[in-house]
N, C-alpha and C. Protein backbone atom coordinates (compact mmCIF):
# COMPACT_ATOMS: atom_id res chain seq x y z
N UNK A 1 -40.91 -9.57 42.49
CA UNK A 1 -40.38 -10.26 41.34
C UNK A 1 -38.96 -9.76 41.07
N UNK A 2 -38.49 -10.70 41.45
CA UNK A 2 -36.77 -10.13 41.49
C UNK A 2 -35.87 -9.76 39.99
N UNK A 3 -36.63 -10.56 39.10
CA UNK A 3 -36.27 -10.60 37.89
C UNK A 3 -36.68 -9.24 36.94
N UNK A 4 -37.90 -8.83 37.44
CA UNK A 4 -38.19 -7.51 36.97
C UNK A 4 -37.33 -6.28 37.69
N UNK A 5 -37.01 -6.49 38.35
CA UNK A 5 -35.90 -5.54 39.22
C UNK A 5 -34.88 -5.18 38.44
N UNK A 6 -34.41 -6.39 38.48
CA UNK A 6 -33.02 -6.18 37.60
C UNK A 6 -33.59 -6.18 36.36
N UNK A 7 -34.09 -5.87 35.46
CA UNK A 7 -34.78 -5.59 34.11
C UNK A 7 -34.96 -4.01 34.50
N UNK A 8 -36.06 -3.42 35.47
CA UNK A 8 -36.07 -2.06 36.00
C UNK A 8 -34.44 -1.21 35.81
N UNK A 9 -33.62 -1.80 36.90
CA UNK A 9 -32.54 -0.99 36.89
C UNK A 9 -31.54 -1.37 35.71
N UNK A 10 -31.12 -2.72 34.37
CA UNK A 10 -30.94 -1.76 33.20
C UNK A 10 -31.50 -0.77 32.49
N UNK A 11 -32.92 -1.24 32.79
CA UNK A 11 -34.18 -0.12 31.57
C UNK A 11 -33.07 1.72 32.02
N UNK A 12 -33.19 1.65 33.69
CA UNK A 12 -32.47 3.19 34.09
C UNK A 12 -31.39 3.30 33.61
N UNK A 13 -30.25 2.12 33.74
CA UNK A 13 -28.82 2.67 33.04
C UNK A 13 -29.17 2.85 31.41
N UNK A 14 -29.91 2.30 30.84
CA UNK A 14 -30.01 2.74 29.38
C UNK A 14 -30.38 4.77 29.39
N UNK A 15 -31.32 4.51 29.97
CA UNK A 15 -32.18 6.02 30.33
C UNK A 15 -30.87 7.32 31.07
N UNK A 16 -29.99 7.00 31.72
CA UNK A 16 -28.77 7.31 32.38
C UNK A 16 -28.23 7.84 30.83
N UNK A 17 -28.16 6.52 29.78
CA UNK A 17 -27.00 7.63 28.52
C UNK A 17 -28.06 7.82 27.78
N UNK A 18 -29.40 8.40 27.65
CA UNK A 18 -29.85 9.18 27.07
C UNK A 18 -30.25 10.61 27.47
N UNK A 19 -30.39 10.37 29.08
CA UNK A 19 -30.94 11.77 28.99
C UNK A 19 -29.82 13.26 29.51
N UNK A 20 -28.69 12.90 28.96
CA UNK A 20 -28.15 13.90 28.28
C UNK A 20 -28.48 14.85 27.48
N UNK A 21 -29.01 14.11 26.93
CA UNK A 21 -28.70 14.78 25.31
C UNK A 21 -30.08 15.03 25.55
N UNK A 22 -31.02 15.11 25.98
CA UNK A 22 -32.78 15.57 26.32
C UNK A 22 -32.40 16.17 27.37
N UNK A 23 -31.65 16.21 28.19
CA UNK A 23 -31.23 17.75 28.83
C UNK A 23 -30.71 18.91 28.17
N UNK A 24 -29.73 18.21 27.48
CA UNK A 24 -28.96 19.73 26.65
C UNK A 24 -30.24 20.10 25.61
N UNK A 25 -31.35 19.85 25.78
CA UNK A 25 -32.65 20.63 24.84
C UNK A 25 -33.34 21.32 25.54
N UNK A 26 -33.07 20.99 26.81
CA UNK A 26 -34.00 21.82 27.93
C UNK A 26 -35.50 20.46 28.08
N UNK A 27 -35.12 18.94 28.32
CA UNK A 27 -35.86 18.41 28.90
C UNK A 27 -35.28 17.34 29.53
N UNK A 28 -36.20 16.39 30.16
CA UNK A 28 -35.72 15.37 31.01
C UNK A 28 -36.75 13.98 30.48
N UNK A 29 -36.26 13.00 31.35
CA UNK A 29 -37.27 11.51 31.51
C UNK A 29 -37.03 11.03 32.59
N UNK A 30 -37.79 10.48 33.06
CA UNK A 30 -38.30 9.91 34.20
C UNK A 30 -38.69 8.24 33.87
N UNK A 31 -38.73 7.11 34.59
CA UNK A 31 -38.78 6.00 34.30
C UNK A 31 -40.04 5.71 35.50
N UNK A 32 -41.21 5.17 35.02
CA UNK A 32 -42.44 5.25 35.76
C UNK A 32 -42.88 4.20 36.22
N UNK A 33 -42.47 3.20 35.35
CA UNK A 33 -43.01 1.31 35.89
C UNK A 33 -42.04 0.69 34.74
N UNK A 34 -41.82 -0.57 34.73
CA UNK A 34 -41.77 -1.84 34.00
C UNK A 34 -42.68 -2.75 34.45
N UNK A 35 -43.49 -3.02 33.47
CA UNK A 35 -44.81 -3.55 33.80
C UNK A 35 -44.13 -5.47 33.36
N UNK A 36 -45.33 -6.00 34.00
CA UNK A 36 -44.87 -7.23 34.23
C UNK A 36 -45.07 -7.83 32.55
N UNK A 37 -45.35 -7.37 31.92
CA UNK A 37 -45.33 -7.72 30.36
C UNK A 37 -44.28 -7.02 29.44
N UNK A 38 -43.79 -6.82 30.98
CA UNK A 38 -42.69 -5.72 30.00
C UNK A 38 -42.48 -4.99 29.01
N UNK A 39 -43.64 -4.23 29.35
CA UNK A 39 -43.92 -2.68 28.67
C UNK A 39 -42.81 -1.79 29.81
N UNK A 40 -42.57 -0.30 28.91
CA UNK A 40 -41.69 0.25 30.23
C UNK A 40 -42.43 1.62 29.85
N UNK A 41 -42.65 2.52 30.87
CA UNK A 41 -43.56 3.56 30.75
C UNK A 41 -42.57 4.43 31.70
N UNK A 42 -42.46 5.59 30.57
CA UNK A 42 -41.50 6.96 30.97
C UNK A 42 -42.31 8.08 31.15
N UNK A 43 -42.17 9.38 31.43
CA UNK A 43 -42.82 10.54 31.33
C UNK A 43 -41.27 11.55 31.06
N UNK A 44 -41.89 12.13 29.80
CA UNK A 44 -41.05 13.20 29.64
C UNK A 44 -41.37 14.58 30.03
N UNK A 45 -40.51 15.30 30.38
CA UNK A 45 -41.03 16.82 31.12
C UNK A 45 -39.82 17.73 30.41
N UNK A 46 -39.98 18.76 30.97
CA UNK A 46 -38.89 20.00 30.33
C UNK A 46 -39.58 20.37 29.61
N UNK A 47 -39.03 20.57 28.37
CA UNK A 47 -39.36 21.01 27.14
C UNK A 47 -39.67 20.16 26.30
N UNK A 48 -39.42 18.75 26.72
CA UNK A 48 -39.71 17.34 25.60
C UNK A 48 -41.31 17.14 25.92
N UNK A 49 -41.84 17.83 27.06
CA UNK A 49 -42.83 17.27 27.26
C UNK A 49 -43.71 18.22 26.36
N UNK A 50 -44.81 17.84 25.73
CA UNK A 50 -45.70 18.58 24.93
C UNK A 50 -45.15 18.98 23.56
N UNK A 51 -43.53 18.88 23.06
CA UNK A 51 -42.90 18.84 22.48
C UNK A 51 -43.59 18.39 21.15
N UNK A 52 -43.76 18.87 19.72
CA UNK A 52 -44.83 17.84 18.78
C UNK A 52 -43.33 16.80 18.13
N UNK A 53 -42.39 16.89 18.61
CA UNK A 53 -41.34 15.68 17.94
C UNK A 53 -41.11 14.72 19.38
N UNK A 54 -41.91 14.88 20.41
CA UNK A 54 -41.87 14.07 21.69
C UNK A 54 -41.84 12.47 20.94
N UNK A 55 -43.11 12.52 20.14
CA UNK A 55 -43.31 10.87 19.57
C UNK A 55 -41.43 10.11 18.84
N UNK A 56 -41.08 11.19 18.71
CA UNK A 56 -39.77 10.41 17.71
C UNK A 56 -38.96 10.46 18.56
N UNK A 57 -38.59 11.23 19.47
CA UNK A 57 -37.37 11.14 20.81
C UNK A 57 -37.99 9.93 21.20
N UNK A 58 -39.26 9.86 21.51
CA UNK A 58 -39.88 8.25 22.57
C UNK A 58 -39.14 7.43 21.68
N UNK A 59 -39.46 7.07 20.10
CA UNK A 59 -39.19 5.84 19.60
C UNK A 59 -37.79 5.60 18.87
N UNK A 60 -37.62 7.18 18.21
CA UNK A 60 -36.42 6.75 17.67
C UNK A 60 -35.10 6.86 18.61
N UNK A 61 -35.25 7.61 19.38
CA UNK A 61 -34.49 7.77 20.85
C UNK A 61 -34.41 6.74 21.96
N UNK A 62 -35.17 6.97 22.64
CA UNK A 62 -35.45 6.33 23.78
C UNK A 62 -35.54 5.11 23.59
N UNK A 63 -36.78 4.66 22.96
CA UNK A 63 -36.87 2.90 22.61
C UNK A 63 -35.49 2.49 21.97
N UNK A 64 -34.95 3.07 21.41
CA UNK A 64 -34.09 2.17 20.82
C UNK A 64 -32.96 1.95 21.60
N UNK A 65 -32.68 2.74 22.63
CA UNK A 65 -31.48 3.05 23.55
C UNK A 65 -32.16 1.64 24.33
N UNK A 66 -32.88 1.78 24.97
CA UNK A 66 -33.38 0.84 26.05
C UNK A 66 -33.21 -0.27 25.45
N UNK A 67 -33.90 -0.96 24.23
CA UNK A 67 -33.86 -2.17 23.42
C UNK A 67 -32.97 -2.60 22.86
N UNK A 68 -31.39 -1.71 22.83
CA UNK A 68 -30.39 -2.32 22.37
C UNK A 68 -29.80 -2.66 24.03
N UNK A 69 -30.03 -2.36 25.18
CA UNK A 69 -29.32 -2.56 26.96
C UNK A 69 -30.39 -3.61 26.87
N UNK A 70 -31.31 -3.62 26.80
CA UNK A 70 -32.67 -4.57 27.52
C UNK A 70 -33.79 -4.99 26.58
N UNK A 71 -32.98 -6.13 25.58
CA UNK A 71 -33.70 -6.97 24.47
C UNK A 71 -35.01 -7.49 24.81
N UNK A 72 -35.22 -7.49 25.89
CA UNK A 72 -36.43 -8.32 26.44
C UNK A 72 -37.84 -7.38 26.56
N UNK A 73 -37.50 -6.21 26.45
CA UNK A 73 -38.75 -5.31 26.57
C UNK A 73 -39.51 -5.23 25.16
N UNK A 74 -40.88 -5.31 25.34
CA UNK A 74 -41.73 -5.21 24.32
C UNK A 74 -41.97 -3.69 23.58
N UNK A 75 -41.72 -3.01 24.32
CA UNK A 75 -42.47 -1.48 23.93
C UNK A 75 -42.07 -0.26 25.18
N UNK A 76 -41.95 0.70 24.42
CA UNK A 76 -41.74 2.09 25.59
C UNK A 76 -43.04 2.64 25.16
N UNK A 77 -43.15 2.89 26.68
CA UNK A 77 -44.55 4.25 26.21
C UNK A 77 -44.90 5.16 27.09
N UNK A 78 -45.31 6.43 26.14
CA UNK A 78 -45.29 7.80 27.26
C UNK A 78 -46.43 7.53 28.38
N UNK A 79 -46.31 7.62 29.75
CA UNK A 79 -47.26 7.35 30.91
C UNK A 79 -47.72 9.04 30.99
């Protein structure tokens, strides 16, 4: 599905200017699928992972970075 492709690789350039700043904390993200309903499923590691403010980097962070590059996605969620 060619169209999810290119949906895949903005979801990464969004993910590209966030995880800066979830490095300089001592963690990372990883981009795991874009599902064909276009859900997008990340895994965070470092120090974000197990993190108890992980839930607000996912949404107030992450989702919102991705959903202002890639309007079309329904939801981020930790895989």
């Amino acid at each position: 599905m060619e169209e999810l492709t290119k949906i895949r690789d903005r979801v990464e350039k969004a993910l590209q200017r966030v995880r800066p700043y979830l490095q300089s904390d001592g963690g990372d993200i990883a981009l795991i699928d874009v599902t064909e309903d276009l859900t997008v499923k990340v895994r965070l590691s470092g120090a974000c992972h197990g993190c108890p403010f992980s839930m607000q980097t996912l949404k107030a962070g992450v989702e919102q970075a991705i959903l202002r590059e890639v309007p079309e996605i329904k939801k981020v969620v930790s895989a």
